[in-house]
N, C-alpha and C. Protein backbone atom coordinates (compact mmCIF):
# COMPACT_ATOMS: atom_id res chain seq x y z
N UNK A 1 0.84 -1.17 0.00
CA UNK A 1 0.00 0.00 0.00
C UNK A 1 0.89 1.23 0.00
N UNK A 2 0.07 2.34 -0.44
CA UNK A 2 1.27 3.36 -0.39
C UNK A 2 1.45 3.60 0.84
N UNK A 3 2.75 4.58 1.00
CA UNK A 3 3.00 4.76 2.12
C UNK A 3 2.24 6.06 2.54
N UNK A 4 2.18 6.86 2.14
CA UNK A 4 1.14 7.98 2.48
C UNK A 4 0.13 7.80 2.53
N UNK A 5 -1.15 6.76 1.83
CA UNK A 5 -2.43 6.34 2.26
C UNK A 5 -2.46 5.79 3.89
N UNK A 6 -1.92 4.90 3.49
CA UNK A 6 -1.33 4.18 4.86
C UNK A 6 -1.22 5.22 6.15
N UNK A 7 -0.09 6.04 6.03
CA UNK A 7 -0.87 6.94 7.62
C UNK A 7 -1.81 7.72 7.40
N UNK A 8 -2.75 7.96 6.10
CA UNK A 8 -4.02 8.72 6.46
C UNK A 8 -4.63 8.08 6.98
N UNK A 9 -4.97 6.63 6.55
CA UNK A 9 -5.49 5.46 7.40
C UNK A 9 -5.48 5.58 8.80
N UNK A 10 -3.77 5.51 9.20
CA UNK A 10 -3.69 5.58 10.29
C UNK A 10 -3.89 6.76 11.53
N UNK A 11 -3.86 8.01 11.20
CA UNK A 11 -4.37 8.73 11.16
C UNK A 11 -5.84 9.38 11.36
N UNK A 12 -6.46 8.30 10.62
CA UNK A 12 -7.88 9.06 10.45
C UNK A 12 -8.30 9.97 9.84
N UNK A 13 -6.82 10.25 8.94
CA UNK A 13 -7.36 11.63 7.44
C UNK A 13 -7.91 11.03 6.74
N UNK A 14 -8.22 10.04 6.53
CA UNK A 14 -9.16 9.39 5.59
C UNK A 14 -9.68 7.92 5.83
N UNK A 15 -11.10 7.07 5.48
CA UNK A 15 -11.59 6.08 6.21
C UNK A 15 -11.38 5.25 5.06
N UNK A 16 -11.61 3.87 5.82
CA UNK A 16 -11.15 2.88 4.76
C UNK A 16 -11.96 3.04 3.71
N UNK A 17 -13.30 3.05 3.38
CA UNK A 17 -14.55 3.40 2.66
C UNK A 17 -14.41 4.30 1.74
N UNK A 18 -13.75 4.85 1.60
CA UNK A 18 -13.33 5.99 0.56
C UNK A 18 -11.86 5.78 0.47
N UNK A 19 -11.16 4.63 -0.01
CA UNK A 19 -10.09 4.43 -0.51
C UNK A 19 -10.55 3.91 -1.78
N UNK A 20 -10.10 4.89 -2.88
CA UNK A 20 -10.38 4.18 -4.49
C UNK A 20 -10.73 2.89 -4.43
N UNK A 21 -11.40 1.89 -5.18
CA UNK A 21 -11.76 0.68 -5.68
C UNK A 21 -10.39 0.02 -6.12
N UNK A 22 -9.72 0.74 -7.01
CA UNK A 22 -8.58 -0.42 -7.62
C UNK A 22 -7.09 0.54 -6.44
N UNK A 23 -7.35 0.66 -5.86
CA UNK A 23 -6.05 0.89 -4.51
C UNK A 23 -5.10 -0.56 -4.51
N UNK A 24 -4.51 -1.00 -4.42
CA UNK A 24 -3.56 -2.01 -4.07
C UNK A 24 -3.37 -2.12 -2.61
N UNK A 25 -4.04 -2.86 -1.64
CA UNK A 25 -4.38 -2.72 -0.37
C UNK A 25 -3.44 -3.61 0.31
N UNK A 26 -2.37 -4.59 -0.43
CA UNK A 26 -1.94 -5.48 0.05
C UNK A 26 -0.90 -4.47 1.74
N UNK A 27 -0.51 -4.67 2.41
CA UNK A 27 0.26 -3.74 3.37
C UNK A 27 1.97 -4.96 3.24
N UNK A 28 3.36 -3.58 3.69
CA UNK A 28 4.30 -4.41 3.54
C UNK A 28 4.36 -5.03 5.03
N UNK A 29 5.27 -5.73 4.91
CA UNK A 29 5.70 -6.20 6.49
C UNK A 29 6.07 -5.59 7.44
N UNK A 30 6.72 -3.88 7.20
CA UNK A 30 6.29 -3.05 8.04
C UNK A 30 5.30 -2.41 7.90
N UNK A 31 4.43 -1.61 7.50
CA UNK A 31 3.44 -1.80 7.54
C UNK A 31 2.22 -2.46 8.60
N UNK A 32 2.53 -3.55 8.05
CA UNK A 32 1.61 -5.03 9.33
C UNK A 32 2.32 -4.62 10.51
N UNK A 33 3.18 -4.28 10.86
CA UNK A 33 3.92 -4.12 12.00
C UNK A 33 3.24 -2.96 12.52
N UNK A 34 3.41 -1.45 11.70
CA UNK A 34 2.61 -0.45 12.54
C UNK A 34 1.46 -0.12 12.45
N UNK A 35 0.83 -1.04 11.64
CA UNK A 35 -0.86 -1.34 12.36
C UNK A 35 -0.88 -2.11 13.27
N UNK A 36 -0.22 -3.50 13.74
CA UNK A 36 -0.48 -3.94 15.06
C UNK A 36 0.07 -2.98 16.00
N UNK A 37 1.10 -2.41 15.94
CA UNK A 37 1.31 -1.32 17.16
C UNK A 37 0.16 -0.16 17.36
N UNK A 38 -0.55 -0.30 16.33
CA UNK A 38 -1.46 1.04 16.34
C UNK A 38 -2.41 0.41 17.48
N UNK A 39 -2.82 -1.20 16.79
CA UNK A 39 -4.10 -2.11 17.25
C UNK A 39 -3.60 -1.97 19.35
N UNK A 40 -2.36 -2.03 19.62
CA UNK A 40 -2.14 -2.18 20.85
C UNK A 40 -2.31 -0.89 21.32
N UNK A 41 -1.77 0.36 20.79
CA UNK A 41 -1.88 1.90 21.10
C UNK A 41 -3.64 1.85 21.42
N UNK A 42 -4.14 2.07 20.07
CA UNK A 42 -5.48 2.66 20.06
C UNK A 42 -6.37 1.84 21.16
N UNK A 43 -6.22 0.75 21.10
CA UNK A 43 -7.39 -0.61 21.21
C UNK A 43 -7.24 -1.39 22.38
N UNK A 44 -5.97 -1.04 23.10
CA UNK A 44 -5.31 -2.41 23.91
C UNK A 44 -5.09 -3.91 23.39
N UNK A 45 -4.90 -3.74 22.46
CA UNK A 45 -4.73 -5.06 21.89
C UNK A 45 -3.39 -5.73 22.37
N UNK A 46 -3.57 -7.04 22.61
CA UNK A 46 -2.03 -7.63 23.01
C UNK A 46 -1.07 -7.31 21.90
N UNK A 47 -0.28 -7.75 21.16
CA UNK A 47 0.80 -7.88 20.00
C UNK A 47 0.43 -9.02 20.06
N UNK A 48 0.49 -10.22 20.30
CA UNK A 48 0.02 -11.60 19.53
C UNK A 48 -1.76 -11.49 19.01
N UNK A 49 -2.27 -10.69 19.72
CA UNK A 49 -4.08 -10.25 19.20
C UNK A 49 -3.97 -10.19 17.90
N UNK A 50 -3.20 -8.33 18.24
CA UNK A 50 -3.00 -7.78 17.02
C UNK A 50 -2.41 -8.50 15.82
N UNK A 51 -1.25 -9.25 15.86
CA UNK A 51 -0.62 -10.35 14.91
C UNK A 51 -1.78 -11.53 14.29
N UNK A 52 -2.74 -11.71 15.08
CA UNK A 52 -3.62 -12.77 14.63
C UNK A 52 -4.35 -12.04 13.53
N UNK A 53 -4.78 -10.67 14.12
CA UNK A 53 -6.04 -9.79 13.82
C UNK A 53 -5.67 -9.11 12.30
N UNK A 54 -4.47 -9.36 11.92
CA UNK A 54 -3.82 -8.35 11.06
C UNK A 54 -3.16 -9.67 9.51
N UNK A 55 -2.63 -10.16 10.43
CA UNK A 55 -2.31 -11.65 9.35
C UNK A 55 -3.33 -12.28 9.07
């Protein structure tokens, strides 16, 4: 995914729902990494949660 979509995402400048149709959504391996840190920040999520929740 790009990298600038990606922290609007994260962010909240923009919702998943209004990401173009043909976007390339796949995320890299970092990436997956700082959405599970987000999932533990925002959510309390463990890091093995988040790792389930995300893979």
């Amino acid at each position: 995914m790009n990298q600038v979509l990606f922290e609007q995402l994260l962010e909240g400048n923009i919702e998943y729902k209004d990401v173009p149709e043909d976007t390339d959504i796949e995320l890299t391996d970092e990436q997956r990494h700082e959405m599970r840190l987000w999932l533990v920040g925002v959510y309390g999520f463990s890091y093995g949660a988040a790792k389930s929740y995300i893979d």
